[in-house]
PDB file of N, CA and C in Angstrom:
ATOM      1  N   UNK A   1      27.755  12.731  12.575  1.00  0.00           N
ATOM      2  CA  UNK A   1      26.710  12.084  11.800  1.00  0.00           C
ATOM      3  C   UNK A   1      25.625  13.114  11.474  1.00  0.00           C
ATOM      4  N   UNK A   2      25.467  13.123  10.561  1.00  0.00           N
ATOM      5  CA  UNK A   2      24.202  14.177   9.932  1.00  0.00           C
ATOM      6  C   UNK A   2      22.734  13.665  10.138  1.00  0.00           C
ATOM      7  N   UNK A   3      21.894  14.917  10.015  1.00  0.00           N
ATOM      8  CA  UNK A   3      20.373  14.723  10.630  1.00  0.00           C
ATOM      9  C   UNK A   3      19.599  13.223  10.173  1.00  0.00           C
ATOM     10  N   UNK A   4      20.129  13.347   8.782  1.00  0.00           N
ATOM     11  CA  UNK A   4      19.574  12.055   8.329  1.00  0.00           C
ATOM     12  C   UNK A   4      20.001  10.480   8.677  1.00  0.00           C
ATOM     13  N   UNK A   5      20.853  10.234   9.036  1.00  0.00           N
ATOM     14  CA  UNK A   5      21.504   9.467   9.585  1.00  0.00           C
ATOM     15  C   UNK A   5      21.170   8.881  11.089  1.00  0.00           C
ATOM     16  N   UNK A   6      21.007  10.197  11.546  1.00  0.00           N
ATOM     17  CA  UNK A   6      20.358   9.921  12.900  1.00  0.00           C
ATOM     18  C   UNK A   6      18.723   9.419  12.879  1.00  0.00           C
ATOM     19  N   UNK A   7      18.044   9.909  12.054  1.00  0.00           N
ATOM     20  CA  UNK A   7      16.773   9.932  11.735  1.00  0.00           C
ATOM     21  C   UNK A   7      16.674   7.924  11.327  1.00  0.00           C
ATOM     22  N   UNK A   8      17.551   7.566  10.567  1.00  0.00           N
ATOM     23  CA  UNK A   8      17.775   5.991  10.012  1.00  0.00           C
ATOM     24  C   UNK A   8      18.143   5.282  11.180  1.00  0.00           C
ATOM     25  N   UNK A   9      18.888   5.923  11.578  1.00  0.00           N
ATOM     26  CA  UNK A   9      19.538   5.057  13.146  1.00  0.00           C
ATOM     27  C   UNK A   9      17.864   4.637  13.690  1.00  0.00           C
ATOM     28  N   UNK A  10      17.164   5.739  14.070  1.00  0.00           N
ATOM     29  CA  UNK A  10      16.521   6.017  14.963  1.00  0.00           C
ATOM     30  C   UNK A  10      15.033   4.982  14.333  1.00  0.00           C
ATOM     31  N   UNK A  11      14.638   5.026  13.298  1.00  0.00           N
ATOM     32  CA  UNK A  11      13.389   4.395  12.893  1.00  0.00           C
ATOM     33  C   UNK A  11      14.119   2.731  13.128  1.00  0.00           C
ATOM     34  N   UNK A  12      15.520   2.329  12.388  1.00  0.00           N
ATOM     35  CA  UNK A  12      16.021   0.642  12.454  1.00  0.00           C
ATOM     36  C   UNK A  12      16.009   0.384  13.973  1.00  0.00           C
ATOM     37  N   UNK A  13      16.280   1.209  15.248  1.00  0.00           N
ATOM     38  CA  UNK A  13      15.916   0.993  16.235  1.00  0.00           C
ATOM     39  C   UNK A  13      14.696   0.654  16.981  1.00  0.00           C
ATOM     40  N   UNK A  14      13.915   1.395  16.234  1.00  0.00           N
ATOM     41  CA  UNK A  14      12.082   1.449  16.762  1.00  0.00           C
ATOM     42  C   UNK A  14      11.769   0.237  16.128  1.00  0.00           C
ATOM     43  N   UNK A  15      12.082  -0.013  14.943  1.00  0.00           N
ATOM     44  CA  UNK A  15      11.700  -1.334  14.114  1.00  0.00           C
ATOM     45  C   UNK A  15      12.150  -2.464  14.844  1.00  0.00           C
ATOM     46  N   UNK A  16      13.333  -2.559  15.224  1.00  0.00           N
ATOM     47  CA  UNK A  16      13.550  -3.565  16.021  1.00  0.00           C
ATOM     48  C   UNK A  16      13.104  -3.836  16.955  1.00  0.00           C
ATOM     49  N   UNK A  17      13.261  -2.486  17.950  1.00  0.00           N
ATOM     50  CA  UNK A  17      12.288  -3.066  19.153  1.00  0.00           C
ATOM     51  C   UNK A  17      10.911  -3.120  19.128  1.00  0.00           C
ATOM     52  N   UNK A  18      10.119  -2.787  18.123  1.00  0.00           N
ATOM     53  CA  UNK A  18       8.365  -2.910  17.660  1.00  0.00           C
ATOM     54  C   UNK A  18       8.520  -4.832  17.504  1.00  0.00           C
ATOM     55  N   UNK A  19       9.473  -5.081  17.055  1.00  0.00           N
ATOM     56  CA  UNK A  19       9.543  -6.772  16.736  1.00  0.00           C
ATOM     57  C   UNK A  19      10.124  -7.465  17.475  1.00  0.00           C
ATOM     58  N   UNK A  20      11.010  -7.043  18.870  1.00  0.00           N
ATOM     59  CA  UNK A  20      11.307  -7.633  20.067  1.00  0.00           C
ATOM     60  C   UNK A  20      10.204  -7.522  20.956  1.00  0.00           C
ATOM     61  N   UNK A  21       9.425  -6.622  20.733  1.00  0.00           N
ATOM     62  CA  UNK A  21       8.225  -6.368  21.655  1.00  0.00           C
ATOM     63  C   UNK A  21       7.366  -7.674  21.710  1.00  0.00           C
ATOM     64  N   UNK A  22       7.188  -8.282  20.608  1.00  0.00           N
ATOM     65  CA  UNK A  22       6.396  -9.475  20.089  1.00  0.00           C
ATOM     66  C   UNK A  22       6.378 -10.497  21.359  1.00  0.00           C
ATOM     67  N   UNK A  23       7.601 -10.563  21.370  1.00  0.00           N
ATOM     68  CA  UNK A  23       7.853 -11.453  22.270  1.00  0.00           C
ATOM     69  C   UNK A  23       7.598 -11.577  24.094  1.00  0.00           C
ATOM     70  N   UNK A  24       7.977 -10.389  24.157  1.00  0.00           N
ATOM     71  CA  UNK A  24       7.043 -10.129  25.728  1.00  0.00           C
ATOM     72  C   UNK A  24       5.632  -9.824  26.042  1.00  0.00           C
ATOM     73  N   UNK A  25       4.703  -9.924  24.923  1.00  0.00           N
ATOM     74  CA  UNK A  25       3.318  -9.809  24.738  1.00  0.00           C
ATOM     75  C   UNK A  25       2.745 -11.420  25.052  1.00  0.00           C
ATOM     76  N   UNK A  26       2.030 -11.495  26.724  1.00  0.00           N
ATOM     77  CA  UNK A  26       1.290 -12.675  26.893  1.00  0.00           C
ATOM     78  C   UNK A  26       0.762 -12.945  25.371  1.00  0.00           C
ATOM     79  N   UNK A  27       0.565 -14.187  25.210  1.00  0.00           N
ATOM     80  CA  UNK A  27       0.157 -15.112  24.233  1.00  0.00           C
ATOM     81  C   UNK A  27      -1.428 -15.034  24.059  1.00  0.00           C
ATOM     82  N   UNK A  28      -1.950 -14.379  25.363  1.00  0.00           N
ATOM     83  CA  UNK A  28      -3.807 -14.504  25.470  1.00  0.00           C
ATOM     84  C   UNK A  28      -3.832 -13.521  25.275  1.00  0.00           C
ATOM     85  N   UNK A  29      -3.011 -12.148  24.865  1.00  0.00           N
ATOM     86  CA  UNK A  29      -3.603 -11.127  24.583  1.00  0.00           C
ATOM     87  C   UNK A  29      -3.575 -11.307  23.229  1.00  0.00           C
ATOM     88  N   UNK A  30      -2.586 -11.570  22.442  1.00  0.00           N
ATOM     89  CA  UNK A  30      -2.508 -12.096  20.923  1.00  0.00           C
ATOM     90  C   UNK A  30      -4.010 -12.993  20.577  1.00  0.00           C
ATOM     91  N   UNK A  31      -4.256 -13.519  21.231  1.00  0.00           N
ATOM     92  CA  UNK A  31      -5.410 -14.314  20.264  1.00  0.00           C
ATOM     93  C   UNK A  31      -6.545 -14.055  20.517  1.00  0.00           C
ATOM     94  N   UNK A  32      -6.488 -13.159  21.233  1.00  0.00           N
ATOM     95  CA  UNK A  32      -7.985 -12.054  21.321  1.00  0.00           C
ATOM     96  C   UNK A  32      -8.410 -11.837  20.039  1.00  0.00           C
ATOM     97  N   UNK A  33      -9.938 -12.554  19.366  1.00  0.00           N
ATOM     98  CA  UNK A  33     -10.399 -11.536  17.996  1.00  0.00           C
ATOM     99  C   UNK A  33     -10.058 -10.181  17.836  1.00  0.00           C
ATOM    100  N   UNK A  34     -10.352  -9.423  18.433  1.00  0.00           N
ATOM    101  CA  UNK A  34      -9.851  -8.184  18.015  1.00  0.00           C
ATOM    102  C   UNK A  34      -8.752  -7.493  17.811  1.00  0.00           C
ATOM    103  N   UNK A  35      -7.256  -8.626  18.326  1.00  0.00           N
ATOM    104  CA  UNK A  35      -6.382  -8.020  18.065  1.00  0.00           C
ATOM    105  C   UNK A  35      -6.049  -9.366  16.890  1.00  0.00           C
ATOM    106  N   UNK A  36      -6.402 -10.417  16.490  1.00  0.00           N
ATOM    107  CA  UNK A  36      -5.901 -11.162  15.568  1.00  0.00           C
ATOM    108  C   UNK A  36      -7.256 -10.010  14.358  1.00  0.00           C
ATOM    109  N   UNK A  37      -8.054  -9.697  14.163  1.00  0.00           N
ATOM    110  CA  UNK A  37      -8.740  -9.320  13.307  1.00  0.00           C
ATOM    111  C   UNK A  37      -8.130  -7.709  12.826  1.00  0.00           C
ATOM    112  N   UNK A  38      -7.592  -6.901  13.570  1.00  0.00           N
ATOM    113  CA  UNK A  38      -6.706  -5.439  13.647  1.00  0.00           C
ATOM    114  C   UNK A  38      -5.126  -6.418  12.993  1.00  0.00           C
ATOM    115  N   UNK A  39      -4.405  -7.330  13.213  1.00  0.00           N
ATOM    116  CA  UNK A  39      -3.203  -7.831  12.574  1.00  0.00           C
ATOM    117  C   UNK A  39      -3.613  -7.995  11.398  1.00  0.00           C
ATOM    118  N   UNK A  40      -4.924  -8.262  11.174  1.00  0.00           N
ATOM    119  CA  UNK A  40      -5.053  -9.200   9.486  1.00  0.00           C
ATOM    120  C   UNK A  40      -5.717  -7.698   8.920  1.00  0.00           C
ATOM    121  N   UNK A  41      -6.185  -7.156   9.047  1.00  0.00           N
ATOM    122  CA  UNK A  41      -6.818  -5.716   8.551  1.00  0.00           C
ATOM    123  C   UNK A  41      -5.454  -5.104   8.473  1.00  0.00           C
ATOM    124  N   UNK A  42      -4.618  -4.661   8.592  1.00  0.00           N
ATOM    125  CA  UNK A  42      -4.020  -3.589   9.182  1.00  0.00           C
ATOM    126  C   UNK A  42      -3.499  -3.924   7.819  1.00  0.00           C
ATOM    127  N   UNK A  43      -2.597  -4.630   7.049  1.00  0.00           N
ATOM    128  CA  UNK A  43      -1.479  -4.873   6.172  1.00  0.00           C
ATOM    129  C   UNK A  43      -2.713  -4.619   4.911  1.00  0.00           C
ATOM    130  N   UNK A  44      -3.703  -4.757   4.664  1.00  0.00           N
ATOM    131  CA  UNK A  44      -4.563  -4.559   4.026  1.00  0.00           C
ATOM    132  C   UNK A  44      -5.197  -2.566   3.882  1.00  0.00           C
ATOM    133  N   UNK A  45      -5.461  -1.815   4.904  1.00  0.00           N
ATOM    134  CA  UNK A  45      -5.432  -0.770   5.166  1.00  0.00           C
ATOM    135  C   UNK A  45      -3.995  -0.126   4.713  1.00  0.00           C
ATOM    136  N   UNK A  46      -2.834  -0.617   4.737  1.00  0.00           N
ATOM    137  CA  UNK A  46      -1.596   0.346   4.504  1.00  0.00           C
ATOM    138  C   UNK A  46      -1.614   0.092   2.887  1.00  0.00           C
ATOM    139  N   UNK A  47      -1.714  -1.346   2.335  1.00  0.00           N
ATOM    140  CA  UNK A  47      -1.509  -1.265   1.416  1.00  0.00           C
ATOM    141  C   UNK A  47      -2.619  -0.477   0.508  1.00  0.00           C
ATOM    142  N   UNK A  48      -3.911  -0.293   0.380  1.00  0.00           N
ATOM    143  CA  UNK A  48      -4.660   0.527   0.157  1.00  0.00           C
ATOM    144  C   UNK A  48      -4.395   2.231   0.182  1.00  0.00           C
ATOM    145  N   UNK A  49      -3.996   2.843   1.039  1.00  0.00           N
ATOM    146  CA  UNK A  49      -3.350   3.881   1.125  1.00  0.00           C
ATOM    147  C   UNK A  49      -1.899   4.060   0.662  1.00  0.00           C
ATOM    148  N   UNK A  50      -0.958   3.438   0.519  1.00  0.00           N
ATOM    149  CA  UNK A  50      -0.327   3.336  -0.123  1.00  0.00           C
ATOM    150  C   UNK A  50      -0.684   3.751  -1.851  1.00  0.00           C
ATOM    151  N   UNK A  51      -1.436   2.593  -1.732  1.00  0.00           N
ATOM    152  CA  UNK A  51      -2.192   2.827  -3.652  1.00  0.00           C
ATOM    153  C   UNK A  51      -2.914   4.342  -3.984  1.00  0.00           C
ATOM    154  N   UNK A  52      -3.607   4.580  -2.940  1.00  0.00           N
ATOM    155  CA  UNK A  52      -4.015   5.510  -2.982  1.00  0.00           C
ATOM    156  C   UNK A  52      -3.238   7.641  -3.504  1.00  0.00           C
ATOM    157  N   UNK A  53      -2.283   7.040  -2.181  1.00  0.00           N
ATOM    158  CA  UNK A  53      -0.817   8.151  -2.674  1.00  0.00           C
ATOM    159  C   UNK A  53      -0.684   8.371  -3.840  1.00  0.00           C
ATOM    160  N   UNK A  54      -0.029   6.756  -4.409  1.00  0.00           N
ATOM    161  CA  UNK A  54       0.502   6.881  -5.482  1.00  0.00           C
ATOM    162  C   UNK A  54      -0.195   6.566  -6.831  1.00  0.00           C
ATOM    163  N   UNK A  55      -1.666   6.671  -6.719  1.00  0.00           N
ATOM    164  CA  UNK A  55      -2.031   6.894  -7.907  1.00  0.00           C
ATOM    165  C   UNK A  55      -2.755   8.336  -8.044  1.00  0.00           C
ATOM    166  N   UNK A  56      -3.220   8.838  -6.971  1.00  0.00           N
ATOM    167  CA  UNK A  56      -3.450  10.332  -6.639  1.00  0.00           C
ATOM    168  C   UNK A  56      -2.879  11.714  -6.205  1.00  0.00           C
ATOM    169  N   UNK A  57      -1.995  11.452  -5.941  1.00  0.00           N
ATOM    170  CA  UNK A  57      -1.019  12.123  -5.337  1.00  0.00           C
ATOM    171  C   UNK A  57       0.113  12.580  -6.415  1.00  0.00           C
ATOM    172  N   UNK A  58       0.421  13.855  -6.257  1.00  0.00           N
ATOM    173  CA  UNK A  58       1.539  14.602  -6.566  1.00  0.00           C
ATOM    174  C   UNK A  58       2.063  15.633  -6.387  1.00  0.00           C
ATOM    175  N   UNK A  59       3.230  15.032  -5.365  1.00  0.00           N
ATOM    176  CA  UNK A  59       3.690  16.233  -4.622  1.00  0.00           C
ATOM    177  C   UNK A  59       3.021  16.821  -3.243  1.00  0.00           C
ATOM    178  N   UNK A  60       2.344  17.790  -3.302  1.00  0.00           N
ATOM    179  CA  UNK A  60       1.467  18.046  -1.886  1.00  0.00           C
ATOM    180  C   UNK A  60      -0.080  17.749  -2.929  1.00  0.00           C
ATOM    181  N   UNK A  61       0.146  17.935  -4.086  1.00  0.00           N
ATOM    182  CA  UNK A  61      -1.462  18.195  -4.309  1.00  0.00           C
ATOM    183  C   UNK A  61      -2.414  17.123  -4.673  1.00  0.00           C
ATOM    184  N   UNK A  62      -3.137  16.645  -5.367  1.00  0.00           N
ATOM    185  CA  UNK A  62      -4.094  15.664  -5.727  1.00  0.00           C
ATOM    186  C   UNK A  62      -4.197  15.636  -7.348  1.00  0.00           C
ATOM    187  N   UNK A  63      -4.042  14.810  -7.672  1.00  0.00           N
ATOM    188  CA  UNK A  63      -3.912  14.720  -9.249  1.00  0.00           C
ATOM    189  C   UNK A  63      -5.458  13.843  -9.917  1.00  0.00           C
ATOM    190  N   UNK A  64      -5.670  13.639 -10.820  1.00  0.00           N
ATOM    191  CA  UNK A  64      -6.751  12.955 -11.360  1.00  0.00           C
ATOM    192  C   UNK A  64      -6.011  12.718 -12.777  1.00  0.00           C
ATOM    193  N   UNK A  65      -5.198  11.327 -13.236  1.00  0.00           N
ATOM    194  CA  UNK A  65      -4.472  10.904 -14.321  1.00  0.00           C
ATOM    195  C   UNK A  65      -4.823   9.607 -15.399  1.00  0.00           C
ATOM    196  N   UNK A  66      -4.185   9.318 -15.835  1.00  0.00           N
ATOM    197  CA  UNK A  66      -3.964   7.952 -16.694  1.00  0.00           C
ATOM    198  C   UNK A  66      -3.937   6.877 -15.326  1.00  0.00           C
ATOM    199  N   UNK A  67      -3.476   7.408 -14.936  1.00  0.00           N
ATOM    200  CA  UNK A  67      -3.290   5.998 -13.492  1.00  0.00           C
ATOM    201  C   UNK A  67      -4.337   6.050 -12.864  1.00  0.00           C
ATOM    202  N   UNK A  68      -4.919   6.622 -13.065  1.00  0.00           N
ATOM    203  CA  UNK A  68      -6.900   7.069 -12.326  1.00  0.00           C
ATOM    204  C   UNK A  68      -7.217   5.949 -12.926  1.00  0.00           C
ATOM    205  N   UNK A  69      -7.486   5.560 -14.531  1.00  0.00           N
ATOM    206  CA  UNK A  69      -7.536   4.671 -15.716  1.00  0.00           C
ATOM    207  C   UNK A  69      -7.439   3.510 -14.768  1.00  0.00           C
ATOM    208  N   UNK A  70      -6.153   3.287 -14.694  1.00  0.00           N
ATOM    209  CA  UNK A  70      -5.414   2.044 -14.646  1.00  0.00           C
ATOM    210  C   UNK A  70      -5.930   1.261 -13.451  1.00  0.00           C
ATOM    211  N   UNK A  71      -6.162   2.321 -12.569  1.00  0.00           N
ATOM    212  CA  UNK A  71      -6.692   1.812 -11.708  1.00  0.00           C
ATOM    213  C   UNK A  71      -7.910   1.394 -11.787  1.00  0.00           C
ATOM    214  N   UNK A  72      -9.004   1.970 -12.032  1.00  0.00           N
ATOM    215  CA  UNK A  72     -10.276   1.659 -12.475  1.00  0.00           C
ATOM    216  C   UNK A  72     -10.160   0.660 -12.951  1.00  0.00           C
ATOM    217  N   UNK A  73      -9.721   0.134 -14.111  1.00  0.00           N
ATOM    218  CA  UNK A  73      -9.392  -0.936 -14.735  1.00  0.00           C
ATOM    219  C   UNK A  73      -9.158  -2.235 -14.446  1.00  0.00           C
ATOM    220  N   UNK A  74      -8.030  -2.141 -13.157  1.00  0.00           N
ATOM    221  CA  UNK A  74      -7.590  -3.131 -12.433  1.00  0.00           C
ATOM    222  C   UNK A  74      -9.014  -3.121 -11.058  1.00  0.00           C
ATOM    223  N   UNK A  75      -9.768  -2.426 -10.650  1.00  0.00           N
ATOM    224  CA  UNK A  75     -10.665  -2.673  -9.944  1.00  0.00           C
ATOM    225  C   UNK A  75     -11.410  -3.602 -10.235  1.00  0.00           C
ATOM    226  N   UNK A  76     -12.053  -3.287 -11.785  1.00  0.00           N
ATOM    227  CA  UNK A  76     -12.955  -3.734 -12.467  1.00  0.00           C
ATOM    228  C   UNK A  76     -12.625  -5.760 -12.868  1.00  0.00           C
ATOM    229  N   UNK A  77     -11.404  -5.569 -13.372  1.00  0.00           N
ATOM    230  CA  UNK A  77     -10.782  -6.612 -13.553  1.00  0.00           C
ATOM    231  C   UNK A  77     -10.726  -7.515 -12.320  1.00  0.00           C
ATOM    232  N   UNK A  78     -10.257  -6.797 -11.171  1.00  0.00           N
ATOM    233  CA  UNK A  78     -10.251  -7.908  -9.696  1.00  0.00           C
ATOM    234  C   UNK A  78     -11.724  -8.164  -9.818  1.00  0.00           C
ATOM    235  N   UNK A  79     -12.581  -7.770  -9.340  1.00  0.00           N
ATOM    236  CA  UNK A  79     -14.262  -7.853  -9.219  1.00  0.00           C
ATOM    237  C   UNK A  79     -14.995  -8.880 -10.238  1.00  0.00           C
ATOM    238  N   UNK A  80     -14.009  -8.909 -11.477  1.00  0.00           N
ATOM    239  CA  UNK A  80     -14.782  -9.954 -12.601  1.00  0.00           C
ATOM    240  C   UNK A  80     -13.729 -11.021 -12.428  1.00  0.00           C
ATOM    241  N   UNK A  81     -12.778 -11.004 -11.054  1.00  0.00           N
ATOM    242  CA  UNK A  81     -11.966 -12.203 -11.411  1.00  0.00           C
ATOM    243  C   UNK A  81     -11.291 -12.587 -12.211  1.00  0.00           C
ATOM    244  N   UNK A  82     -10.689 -11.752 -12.995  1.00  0.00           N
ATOM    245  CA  UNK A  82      -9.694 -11.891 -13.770  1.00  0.00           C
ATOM    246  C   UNK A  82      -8.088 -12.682 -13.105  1.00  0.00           C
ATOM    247  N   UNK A  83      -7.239 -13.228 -13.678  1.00  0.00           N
ATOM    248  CA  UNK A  83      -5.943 -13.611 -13.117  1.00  0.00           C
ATOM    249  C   UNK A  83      -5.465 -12.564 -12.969  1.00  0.00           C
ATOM    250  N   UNK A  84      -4.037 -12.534 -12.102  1.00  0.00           N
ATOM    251  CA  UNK A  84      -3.786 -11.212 -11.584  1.00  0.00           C
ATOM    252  C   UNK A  84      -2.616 -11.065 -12.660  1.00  0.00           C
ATOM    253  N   UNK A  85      -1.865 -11.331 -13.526  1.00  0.00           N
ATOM    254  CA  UNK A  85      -1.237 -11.010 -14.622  1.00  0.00           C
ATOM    255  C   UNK A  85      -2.143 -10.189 -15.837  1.00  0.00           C
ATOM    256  N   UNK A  86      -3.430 -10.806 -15.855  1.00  0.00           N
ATOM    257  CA  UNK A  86      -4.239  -9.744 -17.012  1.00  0.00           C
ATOM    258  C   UNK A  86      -4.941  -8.448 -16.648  1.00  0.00           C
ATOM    259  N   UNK A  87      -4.757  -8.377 -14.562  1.00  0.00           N
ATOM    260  CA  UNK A  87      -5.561  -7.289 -14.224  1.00  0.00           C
ATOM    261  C   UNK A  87      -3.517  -6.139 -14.312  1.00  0.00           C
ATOM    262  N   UNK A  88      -2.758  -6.885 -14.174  1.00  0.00           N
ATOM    263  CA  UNK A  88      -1.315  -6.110 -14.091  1.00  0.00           C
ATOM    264  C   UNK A  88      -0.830  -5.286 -15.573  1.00  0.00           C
ATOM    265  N   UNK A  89      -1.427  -6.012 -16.255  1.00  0.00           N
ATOM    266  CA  UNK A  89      -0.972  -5.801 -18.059  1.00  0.00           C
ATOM    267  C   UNK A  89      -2.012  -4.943 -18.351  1.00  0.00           C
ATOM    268  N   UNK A  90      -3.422  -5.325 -18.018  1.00  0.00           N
ATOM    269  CA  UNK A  90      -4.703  -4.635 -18.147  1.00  0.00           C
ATOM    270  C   UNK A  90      -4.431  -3.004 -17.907  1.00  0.00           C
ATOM    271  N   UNK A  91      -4.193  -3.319 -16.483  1.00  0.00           N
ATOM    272  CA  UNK A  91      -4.184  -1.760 -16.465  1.00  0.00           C
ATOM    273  C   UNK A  91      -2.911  -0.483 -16.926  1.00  0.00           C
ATOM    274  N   UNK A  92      -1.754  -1.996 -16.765  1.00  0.00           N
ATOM    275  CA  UNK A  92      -0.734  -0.680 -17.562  1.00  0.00           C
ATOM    276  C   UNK A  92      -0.735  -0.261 -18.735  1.00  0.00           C
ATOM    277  N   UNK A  93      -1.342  -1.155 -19.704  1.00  0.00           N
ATOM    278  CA  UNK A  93      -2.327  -0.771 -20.991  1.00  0.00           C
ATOM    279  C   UNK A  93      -3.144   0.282 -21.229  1.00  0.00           C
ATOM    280  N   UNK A  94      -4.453   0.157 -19.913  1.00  0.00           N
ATOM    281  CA  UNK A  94      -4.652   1.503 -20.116  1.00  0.00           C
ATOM    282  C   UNK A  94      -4.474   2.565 -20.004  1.00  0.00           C
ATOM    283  N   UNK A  95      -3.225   2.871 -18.925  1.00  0.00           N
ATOM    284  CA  UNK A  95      -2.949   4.047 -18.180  1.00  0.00           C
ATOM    285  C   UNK A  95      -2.104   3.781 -19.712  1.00  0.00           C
ATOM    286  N   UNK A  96      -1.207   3.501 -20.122  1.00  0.00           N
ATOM    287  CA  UNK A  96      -0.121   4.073 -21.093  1.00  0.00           C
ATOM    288  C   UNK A  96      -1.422   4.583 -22.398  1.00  0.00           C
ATOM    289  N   UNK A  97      -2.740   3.952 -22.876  1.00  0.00           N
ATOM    290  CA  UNK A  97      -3.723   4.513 -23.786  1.00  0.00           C
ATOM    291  C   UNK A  97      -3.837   5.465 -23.435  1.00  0.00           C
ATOM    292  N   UNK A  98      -4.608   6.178 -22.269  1.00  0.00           N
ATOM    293  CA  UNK A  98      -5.131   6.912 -21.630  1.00  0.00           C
ATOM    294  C   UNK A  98      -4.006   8.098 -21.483  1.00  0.00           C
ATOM    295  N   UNK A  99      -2.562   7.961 -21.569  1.00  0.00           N
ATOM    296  CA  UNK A  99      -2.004   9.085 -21.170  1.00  0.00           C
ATOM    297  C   UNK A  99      -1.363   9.272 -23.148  1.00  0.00           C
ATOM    298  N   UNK A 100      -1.257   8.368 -23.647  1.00  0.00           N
ATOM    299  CA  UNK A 100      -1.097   8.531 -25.771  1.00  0.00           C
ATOM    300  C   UNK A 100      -2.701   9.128 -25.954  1.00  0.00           C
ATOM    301  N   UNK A 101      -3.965   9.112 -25.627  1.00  0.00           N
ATOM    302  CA  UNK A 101      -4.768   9.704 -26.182  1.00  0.00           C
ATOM    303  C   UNK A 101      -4.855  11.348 -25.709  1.00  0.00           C
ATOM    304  N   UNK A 102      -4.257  11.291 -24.374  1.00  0.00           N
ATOM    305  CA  UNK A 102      -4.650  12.926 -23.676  1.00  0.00           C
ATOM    306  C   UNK A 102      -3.045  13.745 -23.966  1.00  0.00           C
ATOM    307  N   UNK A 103      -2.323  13.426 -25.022  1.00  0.00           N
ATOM    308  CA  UNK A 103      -0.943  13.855 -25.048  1.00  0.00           C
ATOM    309  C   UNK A 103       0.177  14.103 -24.317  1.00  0.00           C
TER     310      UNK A 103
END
């Protein structure tokens, strides 16, 4: 089996047991505020960085693009409450303007 393979083995293992773990965790440590407030933050924090990568990021270096745009856009749009179909269209609108005006 090759490096990579082992590497897949090895994370579907950790994943599993990170989610068998669940289960041998007393119940009073779970409903501690601070660990129900770190569960509800946390999926919020990855997905943010996530966004972050991939609208800044390229490769090892840091980019500043049309998707800089898009994003802005869709910020602006969440904040004025827009539906989330006109902040989705919104901004791929502008990132596709924004990258037809800069060639």
């Amino acid at each position: 089996m090759s490096e990579l393979w082992w590497a897949i083995t090895a994370v579907a293992v950790g994943g599993y047991a990170l989610k068998a773990s669940g289960y041998f965790i007393p119940e009073r440590v779970l409903e501690r505020p601070r660990v129900t407030r770190i569960a509800l933050l946390t999926p919020v924090a990855l997905l943010a960085a996530l966004t972050a990568v991939q609208v800044f990021g390229d490769g090892q270096g840091l980019v500043l693009d049309a998707r800089a745009a898009g994003l802005a856009f869709a910020v602006v749009a969440l904040l004025l409450r827009a539906p989330f179909l006109v902040v989705v269209v919104g901004a791929a609108a502008i990132a596709a303007l924004v990258r037809l005006i800069a060639g």
